[in-house]
Structure formats: structure tokens, C-alpha cells
PDB file of N, CA and C in Angstrom:
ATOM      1  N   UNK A   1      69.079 -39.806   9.862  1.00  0.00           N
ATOM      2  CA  UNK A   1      67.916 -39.854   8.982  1.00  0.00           C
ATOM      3  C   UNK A   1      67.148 -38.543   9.074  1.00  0.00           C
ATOM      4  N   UNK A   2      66.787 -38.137   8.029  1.00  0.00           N
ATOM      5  CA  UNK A   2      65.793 -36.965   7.892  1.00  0.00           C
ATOM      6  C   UNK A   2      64.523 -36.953   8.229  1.00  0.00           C
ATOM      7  N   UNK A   3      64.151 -35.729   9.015  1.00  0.00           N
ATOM      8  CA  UNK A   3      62.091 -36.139   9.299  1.00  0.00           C
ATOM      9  C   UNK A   3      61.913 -36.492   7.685  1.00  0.00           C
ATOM     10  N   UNK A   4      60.528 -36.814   7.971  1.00  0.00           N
ATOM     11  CA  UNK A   4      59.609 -36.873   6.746  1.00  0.00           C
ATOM     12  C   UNK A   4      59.290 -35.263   5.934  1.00  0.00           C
ATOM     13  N   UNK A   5      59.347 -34.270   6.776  1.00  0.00           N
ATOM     14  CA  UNK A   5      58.802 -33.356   5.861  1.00  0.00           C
ATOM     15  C   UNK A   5      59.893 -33.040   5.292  1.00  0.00           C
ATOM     16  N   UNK A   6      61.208 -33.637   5.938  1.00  0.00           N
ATOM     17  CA  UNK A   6      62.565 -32.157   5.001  1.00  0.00           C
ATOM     18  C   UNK A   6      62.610 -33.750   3.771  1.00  0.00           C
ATOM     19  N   UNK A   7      62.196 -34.685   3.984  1.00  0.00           N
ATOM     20  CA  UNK A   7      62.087 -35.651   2.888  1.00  0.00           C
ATOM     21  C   UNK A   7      60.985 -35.594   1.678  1.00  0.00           C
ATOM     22  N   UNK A   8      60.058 -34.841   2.207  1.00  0.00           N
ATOM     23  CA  UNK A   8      58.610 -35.159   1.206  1.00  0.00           C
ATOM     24  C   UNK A   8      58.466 -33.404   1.303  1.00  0.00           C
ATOM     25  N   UNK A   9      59.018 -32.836  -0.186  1.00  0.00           N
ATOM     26  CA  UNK A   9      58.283 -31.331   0.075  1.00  0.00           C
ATOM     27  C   UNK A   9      56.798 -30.910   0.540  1.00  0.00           C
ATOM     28  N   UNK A  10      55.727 -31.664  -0.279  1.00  0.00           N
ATOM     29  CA  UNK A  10      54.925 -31.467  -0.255  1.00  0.00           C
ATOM     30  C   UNK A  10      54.091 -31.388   1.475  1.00  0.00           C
ATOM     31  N   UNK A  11      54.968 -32.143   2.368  1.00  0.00           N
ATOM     32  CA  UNK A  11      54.644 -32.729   3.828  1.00  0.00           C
ATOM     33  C   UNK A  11      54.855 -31.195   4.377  1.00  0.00           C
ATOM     34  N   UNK A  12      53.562 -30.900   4.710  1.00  0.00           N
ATOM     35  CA  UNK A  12      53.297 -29.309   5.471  1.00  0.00           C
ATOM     36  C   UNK A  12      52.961 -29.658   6.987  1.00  0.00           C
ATOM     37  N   UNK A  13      53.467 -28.939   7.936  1.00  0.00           N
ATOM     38  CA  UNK A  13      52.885 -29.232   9.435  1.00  0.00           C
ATOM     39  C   UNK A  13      51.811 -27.917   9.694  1.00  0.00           C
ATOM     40  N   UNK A  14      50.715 -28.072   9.956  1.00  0.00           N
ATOM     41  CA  UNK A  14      50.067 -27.245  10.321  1.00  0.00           C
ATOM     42  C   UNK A  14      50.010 -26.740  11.685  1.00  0.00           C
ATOM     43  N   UNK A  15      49.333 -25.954  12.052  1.00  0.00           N
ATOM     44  CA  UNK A  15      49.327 -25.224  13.749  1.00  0.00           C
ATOM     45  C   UNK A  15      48.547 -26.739  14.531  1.00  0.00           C
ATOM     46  N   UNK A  16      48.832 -26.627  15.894  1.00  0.00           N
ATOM     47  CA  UNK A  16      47.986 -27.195  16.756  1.00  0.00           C
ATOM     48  C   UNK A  16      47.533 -26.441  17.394  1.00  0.00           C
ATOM     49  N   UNK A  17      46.232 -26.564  18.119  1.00  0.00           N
ATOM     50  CA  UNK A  17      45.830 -25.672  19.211  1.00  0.00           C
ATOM     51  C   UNK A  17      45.538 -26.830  20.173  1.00  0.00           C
ATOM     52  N   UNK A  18      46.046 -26.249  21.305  1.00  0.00           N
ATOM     53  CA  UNK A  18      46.389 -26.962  22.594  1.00  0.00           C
ATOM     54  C   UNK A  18      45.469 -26.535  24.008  1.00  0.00           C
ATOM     55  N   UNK A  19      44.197 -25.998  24.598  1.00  0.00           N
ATOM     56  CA  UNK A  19      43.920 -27.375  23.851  1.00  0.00           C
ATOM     57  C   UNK A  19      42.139 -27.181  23.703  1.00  0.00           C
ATOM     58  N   UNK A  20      41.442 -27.689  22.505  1.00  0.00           N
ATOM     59  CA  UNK A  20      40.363 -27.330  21.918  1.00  0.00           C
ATOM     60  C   UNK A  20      39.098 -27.258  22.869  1.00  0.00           C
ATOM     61  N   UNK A  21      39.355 -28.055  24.412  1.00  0.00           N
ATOM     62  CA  UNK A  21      38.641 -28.327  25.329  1.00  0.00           C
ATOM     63  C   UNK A  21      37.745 -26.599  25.855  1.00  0.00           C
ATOM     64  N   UNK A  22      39.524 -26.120  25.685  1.00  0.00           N
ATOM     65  CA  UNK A  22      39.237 -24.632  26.537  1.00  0.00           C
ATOM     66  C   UNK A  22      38.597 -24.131  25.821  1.00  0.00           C
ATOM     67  N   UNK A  23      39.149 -23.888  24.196  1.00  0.00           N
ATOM     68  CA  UNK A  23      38.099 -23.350  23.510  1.00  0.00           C
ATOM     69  C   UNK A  23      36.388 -23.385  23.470  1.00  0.00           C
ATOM     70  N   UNK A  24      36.063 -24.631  23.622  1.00  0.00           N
ATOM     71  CA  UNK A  24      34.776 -25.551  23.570  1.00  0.00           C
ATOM     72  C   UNK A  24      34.289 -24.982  24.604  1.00  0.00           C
ATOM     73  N   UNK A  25      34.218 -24.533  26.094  1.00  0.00           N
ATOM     74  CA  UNK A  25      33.792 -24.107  27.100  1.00  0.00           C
ATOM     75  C   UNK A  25      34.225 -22.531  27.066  1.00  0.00           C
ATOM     76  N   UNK A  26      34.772 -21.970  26.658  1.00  0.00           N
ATOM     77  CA  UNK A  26      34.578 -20.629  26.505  1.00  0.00           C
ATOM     78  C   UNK A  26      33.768 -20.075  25.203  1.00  0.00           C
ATOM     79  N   UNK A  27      33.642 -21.139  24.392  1.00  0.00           N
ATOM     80  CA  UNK A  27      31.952 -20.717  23.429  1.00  0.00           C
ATOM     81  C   UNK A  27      31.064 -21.253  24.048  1.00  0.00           C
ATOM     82  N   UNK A  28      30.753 -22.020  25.487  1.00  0.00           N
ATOM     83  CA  UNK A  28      29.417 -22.777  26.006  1.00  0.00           C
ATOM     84  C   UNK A  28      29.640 -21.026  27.368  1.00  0.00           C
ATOM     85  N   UNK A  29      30.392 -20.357  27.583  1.00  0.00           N
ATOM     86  CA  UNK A  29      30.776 -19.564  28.311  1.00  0.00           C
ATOM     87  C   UNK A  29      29.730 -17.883  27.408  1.00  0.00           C
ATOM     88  N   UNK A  30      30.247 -17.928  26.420  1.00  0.00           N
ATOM     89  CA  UNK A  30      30.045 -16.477  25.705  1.00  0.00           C
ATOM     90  C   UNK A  30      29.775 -17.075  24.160  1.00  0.00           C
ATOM     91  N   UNK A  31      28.614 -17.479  24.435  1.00  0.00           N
ATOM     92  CA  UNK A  31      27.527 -18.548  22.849  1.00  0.00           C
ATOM     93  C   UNK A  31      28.014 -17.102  22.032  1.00  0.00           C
ATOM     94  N   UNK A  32      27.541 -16.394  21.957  1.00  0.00           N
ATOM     95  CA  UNK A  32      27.343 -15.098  21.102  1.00  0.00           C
ATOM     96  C   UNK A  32      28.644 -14.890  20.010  1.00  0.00           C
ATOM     97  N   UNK A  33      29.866 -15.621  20.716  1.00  0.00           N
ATOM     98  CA  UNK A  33      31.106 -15.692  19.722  1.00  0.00           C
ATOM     99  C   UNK A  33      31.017 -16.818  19.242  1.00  0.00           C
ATOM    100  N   UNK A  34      30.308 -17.855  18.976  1.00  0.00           N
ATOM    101  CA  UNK A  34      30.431 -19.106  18.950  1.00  0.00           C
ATOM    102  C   UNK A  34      31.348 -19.230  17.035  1.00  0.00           C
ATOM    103  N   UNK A  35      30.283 -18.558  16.622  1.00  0.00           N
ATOM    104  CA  UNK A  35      31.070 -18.380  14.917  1.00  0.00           C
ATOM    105  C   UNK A  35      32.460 -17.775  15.171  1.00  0.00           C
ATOM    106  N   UNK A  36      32.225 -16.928  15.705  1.00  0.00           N
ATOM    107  CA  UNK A  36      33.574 -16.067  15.288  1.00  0.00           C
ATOM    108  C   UNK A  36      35.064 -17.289  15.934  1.00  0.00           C
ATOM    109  N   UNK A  37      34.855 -17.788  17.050  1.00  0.00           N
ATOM    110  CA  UNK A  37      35.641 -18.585  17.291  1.00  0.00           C
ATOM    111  C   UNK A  37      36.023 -19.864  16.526  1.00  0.00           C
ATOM    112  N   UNK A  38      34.877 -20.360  15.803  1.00  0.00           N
ATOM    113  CA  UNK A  38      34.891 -21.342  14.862  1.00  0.00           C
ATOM    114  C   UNK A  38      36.081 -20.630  13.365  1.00  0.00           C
ATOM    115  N   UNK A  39      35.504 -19.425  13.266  1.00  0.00           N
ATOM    116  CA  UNK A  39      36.325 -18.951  11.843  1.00  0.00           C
ATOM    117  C   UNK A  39      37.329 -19.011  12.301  1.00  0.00           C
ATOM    118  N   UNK A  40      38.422 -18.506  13.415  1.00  0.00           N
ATOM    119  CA  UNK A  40      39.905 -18.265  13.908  1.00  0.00           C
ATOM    120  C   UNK A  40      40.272 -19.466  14.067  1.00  0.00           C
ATOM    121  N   UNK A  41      39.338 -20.328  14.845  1.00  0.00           N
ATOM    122  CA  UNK A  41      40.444 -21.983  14.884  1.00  0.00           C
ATOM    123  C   UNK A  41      40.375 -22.571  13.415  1.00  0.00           C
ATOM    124  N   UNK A  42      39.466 -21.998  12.606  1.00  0.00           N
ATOM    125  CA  UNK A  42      39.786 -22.787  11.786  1.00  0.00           C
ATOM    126  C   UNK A  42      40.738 -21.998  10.503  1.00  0.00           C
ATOM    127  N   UNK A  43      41.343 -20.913  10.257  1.00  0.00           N
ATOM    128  CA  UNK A  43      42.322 -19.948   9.950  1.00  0.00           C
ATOM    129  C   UNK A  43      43.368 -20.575  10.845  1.00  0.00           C
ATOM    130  N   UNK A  44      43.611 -20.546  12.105  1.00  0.00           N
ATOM    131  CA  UNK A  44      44.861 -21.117  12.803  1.00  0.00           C
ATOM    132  C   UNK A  44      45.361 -22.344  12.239  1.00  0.00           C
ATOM    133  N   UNK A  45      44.094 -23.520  12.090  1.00  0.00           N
ATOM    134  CA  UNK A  45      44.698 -25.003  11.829  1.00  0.00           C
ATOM    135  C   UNK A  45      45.432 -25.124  10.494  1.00  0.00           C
ATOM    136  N   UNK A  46      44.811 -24.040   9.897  1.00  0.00           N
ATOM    137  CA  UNK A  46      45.486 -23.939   8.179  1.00  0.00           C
ATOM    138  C   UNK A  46      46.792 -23.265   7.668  1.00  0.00           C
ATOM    139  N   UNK A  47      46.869 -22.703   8.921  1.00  0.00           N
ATOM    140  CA  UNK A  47      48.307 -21.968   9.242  1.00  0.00           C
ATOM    141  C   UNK A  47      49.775 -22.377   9.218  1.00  0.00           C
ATOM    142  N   UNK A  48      50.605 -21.670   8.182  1.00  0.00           N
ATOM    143  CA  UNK A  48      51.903 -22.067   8.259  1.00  0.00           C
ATOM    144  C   UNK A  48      53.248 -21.115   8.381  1.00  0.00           C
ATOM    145  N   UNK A  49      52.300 -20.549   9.688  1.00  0.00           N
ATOM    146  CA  UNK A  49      53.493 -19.640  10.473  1.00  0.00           C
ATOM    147  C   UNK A  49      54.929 -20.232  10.935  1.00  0.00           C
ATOM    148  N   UNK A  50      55.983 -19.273  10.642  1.00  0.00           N
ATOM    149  CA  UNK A  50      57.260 -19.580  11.018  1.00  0.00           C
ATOM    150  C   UNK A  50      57.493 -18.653  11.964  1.00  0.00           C
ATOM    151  N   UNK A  51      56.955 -17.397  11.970  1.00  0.00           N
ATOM    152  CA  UNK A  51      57.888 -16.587  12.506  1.00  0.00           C
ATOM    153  C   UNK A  51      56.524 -15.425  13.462  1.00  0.00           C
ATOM    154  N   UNK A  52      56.624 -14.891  14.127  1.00  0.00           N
ATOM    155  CA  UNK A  52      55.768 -13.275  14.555  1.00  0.00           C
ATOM    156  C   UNK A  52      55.572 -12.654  13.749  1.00  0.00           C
ATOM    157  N   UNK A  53      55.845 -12.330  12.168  1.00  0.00           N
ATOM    158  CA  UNK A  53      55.643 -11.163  11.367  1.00  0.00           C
ATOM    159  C   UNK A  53      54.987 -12.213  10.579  1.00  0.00           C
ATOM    160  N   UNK A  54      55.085 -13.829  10.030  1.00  0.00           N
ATOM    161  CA  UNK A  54      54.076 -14.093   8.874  1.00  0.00           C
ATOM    162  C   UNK A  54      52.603 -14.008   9.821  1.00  0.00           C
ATOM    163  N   UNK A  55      52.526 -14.169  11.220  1.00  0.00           N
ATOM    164  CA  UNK A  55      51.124 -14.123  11.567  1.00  0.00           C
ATOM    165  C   UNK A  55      50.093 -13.269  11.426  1.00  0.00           C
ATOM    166  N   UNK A  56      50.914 -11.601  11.629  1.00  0.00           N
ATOM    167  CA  UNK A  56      50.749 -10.131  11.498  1.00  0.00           C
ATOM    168  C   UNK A  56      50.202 -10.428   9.683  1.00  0.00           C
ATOM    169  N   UNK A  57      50.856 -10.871   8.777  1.00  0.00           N
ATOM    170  CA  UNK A  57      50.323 -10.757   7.784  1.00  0.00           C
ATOM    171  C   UNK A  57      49.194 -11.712   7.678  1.00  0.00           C
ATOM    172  N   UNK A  58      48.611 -12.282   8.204  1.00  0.00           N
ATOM    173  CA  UNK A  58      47.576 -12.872   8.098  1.00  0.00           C
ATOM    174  C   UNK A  58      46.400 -12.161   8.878  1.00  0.00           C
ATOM    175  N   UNK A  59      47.212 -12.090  10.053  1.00  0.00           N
ATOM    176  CA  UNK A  59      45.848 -11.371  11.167  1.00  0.00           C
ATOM    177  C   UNK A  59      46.550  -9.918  11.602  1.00  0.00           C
ATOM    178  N   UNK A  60      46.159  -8.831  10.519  1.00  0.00           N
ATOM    179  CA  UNK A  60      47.133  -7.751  10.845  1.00  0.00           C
ATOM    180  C   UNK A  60      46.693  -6.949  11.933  1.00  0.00           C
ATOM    181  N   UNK A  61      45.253  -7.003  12.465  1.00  0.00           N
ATOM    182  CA  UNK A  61      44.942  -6.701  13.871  1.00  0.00           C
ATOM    183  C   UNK A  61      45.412  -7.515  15.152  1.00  0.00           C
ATOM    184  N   UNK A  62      45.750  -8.600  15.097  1.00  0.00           N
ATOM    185  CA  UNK A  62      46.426  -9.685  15.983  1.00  0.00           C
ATOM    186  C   UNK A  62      47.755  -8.181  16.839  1.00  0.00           C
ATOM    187  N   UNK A  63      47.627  -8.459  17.979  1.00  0.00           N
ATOM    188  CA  UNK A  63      48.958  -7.511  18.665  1.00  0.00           C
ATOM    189  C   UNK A  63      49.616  -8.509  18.854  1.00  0.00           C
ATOM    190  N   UNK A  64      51.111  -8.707  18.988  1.00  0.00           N
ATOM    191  CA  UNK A  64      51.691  -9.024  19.552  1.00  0.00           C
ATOM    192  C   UNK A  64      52.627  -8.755  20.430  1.00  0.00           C
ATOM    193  N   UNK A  65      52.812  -9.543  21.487  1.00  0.00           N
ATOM    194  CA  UNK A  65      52.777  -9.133  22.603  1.00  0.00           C
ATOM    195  C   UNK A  65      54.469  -9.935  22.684  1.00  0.00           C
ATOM    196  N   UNK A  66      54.806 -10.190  22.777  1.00  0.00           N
ATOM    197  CA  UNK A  66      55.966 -11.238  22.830  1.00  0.00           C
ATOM    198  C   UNK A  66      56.369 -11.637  21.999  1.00  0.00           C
ATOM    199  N   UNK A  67      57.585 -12.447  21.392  1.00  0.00           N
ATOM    200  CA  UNK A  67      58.016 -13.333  20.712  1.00  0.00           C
ATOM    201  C   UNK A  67      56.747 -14.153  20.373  1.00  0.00           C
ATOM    202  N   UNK A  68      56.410 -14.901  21.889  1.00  0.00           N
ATOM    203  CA  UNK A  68      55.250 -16.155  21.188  1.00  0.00           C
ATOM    204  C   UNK A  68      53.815 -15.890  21.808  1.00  0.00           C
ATOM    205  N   UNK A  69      53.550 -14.642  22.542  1.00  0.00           N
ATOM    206  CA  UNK A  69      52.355 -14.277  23.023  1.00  0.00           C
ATOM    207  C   UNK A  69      51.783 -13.273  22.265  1.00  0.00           C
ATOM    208  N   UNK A  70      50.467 -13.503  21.901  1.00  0.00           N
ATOM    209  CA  UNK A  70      49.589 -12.882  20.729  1.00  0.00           C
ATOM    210  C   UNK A  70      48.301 -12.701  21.389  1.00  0.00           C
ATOM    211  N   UNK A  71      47.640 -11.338  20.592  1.00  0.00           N
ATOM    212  CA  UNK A  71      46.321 -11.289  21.611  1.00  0.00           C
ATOM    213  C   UNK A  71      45.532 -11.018  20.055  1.00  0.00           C
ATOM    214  N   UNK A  72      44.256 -11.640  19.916  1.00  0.00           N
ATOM    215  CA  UNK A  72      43.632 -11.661  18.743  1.00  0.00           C
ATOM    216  C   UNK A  72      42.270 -10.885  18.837  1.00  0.00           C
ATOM    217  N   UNK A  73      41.543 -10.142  18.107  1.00  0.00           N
ATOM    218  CA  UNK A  73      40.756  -9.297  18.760  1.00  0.00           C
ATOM    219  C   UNK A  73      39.603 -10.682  18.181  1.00  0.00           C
ATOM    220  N   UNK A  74      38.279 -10.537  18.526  1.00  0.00           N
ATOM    221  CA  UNK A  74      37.433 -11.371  18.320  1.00  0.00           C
ATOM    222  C   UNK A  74      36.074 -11.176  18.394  1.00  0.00           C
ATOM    223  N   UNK A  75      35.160 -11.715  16.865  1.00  0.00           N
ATOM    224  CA  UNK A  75      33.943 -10.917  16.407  1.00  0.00           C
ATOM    225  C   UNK A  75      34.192  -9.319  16.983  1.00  0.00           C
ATOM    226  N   UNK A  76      34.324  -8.893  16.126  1.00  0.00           N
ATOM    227  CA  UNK A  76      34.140  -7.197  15.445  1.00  0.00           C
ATOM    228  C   UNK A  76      35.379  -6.740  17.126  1.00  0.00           C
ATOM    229  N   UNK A  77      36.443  -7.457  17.163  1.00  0.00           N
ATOM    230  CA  UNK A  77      37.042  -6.853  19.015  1.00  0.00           C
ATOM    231  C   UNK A  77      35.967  -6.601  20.138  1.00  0.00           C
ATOM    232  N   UNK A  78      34.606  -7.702  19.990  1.00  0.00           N
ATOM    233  CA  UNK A  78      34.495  -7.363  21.134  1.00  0.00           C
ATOM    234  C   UNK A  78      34.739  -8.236  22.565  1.00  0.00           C
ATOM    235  N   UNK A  79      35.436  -9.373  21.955  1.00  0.00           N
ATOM    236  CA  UNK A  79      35.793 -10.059  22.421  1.00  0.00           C
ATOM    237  C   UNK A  79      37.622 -10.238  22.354  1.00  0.00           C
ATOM    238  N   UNK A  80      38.410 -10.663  23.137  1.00  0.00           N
ATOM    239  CA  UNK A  80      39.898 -10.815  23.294  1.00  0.00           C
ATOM    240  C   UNK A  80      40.211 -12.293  23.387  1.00  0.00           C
ATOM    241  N   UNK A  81      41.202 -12.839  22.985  1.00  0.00           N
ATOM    242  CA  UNK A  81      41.790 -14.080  22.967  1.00  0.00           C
ATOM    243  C   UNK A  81      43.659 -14.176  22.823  1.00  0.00           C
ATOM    244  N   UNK A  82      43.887 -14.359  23.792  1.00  0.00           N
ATOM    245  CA  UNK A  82      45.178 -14.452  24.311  1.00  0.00           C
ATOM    246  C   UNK A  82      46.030 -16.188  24.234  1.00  0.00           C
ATOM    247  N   UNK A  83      46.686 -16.244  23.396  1.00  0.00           N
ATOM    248  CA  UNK A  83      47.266 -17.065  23.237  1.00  0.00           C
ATOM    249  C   UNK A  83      49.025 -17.032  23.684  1.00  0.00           C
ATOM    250  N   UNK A  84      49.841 -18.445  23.313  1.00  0.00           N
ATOM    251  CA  UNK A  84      50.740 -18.185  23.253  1.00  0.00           C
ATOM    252  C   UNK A  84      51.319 -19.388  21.787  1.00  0.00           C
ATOM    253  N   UNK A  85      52.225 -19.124  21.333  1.00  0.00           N
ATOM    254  CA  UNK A  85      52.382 -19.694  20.296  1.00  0.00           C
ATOM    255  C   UNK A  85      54.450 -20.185  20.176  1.00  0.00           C
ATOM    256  N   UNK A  86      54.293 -21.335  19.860  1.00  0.00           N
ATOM    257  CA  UNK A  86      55.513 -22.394  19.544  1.00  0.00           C
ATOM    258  C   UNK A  86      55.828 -21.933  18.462  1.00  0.00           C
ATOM    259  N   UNK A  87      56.088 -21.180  17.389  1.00  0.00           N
ATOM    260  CA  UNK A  87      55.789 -20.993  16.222  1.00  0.00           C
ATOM    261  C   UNK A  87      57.006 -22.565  15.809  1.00  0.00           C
ATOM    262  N   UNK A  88      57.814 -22.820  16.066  1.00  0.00           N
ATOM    263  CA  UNK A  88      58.934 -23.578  16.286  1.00  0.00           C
ATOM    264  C   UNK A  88      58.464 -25.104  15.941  1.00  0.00           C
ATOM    265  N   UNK A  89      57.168 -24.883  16.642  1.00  0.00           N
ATOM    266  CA  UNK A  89      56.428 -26.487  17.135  1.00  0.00           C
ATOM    267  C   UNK A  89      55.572 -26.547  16.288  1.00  0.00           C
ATOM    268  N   UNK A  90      55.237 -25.329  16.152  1.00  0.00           N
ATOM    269  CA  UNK A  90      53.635 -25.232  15.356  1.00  0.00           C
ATOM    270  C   UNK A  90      52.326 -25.823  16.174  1.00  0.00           C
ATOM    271  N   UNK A  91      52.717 -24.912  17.256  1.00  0.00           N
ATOM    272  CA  UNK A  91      51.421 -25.213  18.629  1.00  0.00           C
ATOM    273  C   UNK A  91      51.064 -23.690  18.780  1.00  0.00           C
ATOM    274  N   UNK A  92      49.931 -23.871  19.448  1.00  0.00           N
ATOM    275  CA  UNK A  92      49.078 -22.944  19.685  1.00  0.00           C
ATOM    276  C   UNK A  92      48.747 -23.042  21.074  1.00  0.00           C
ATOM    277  N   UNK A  93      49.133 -22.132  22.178  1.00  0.00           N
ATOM    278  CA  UNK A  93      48.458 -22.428  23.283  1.00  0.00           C
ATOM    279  C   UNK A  93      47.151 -21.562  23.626  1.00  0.00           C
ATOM    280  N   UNK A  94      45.881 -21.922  24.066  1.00  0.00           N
ATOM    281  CA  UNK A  94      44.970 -21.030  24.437  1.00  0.00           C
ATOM    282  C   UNK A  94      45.080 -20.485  25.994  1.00  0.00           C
ATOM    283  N   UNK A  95      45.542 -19.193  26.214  1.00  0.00           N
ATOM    284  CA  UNK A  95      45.592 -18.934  27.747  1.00  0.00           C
ATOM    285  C   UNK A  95      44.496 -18.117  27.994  1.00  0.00           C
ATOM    286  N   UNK A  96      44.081 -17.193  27.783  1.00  0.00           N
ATOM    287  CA  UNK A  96      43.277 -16.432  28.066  1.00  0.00           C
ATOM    288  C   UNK A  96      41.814 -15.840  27.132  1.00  0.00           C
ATOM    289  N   UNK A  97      40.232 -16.117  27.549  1.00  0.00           N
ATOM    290  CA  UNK A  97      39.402 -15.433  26.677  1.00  0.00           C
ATOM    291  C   UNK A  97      38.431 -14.585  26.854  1.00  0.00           C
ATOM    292  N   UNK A  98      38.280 -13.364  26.865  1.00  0.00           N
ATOM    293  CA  UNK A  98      37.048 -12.282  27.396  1.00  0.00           C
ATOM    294  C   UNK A  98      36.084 -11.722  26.898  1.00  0.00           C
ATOM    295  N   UNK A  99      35.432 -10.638  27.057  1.00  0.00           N
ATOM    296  CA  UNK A  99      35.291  -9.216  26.577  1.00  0.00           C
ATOM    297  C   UNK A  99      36.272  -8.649  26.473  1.00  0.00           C
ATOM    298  N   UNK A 100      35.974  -7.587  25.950  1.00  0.00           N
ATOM    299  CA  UNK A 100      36.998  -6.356  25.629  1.00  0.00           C
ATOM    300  C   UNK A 100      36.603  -5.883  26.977  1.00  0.00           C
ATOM    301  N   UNK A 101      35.950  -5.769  27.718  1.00  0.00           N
ATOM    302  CA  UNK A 101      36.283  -4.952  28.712  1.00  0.00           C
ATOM    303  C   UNK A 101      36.852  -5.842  30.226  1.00  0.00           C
ATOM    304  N   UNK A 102      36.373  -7.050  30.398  1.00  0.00           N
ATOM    305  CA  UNK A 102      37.729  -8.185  30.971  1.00  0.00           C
ATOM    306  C   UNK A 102      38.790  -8.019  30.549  1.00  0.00           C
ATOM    307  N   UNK A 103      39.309  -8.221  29.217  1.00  0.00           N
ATOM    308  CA  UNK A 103      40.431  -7.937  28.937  1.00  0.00           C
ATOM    309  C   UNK A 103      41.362  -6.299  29.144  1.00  0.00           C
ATOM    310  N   UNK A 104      40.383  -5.294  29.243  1.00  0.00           N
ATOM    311  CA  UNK A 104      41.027  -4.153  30.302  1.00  0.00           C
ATOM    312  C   UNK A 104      41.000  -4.307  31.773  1.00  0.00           C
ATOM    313  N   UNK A 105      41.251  -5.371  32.154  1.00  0.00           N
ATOM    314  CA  UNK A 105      41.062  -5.255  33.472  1.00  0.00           C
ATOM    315  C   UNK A 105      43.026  -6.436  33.780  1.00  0.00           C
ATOM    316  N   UNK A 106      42.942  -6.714  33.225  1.00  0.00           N
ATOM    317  CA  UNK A 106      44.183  -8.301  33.237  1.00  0.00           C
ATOM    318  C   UNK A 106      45.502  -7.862  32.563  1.00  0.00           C
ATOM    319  N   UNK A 107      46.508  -8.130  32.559  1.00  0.00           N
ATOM    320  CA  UNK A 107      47.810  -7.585  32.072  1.00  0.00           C
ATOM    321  C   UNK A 107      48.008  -9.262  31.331  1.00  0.00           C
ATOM    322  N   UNK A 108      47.887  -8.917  29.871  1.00  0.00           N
ATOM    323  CA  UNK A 108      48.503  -9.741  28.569  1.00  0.00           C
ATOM    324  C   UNK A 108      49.232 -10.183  28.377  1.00  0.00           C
ATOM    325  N   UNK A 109      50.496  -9.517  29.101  1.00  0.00           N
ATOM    326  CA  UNK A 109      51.879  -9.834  28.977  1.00  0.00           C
ATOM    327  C   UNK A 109      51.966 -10.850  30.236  1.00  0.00           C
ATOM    328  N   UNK A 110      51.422 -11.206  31.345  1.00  0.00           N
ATOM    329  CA  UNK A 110      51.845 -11.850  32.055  1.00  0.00           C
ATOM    330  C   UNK A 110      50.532 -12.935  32.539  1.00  0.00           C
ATOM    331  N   UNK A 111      49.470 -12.606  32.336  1.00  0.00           N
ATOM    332  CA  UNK A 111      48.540 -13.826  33.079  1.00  0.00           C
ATOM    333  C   UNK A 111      48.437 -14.813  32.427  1.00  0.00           C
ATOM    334  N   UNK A 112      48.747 -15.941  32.974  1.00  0.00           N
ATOM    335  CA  UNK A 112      48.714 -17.460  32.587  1.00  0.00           C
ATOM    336  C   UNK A 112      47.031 -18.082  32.623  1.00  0.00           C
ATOM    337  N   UNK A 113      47.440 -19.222  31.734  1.00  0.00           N
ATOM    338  CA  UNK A 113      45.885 -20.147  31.730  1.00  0.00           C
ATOM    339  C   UNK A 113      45.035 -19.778  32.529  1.00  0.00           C
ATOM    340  N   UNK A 114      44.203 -19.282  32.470  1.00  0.00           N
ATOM    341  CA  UNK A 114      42.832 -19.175  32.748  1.00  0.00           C
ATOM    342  C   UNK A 114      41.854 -20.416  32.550  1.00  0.00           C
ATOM    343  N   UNK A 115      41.282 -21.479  33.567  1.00  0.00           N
ATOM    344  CA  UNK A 115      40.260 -21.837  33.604  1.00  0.00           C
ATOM    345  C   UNK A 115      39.021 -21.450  33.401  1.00  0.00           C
ATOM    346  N   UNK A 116      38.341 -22.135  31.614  1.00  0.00           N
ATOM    347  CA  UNK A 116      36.621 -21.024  32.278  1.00  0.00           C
ATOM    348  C   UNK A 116      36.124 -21.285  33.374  1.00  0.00           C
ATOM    349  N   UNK A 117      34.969 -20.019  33.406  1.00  0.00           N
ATOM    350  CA  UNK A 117      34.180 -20.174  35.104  1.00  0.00           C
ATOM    351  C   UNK A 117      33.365 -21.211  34.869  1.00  0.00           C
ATOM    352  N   UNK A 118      32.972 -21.420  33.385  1.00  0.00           N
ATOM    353  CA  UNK A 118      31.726 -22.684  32.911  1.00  0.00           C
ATOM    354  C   UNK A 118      31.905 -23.907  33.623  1.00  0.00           C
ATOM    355  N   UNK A 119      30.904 -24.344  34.233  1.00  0.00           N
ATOM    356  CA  UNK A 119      30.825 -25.724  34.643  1.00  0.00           C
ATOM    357  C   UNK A 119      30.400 -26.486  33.579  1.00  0.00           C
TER     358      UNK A 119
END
């Protein structure tokens, strides 16, 4: 039997972000991005990336870093957001979120989940 979407054209899977918690405490972390983080999750959820290059055309400042690791610059770059992405799954993982100048301090390509410091 076929999923539902290769059955129903119209049946689109959008991104997940995994998981919105982290997000939520890294805007109670750095209020000052609070919009700018609101505009990107909500550009991500509407998202119907397949591949590393349709993302680039959406977010052509987005680096990518990997196959499925992406670093997004945030309000005007002064902020960094490090993800990793299923494109496959259509998940979104949130690993990492700073300043721009935290984020010169950490290697992109390799640091995993980050807990905020926010209580």
C-alpha cells in the first residue's frame, strides 16, 4: 500500500522542528531575538525542502555546513542558530543558539545539543 501523500498529490509534509521547547528558552534566554526567531520557525514550518541547495534558495545566507548541518544567521547575524536537518524526514533539529560572538568561540561542524543556561 502507498503512504497517503504518494496517494493524495495535494498531501504536502512540512518541516518539524524538534524540539520547540529549546527554542522557547533560548528567546526567554536572549528576549531581544524574540521576533526574529518567531519569523525563521515560522519560514521553517512552511518549508518543503528536499535537498541542501532548495534551503540555500530560500535562506541564501544560511551556511551550510554538512549534508544536514546548517547554521542560520539571526536578526541582522547578530545572533547564530545551528541546526541539523533530516531533510529525508522533514525534521529540524535545534542544536545550538548564540551571539555572533559565542558562536566564534564553538566549532559548528561538531558541537552537539546545547542545553540553555535559562532556568
Amino acid at each position: 500500500m502507498l503512504p497517503i501523500w504518494e496517494l493524495n498529490p495535494i498531501f504536502v509534509l512540512f518541516m518539524r522542528v524538534i524540539t520547540l521547547n529549546t527554542l522557547v528558552s533560548y528567546i526567554e534566554q536572549y528576549p531581544r531575538c524574540e521576533q526574529a526567531l518567531k519569523s525563521w520557525l515560522y519560514e521553517i514550518k512552511i518549508a518543503e525542502w528536499s535537498t541542501p541547495q532548495e534551503l540555500k534558495q530560500m535562506f541564501n545566507s544560511a551556511s551550510i555546513i554538512s549534508n544536514k548541518r546548517v547554521v542560520f544567521n539571526i536578526n541582522g547575524n547578530n545572533y547564530r542558530l545551528i541546526v541539523d536537518i533530516e531533510f529525508r524526514l522533514k525534521i529540524v533539529f535545534i542544536v545550538w543558539f548564540g551571539t555572533h560572538n559565542e558562536y566564534d568561540l564553538i566549532d559548528a561542524k561538531t558541537i552537539e545539543y546545547v542545553k540553555s543556561n535559562k532556568k
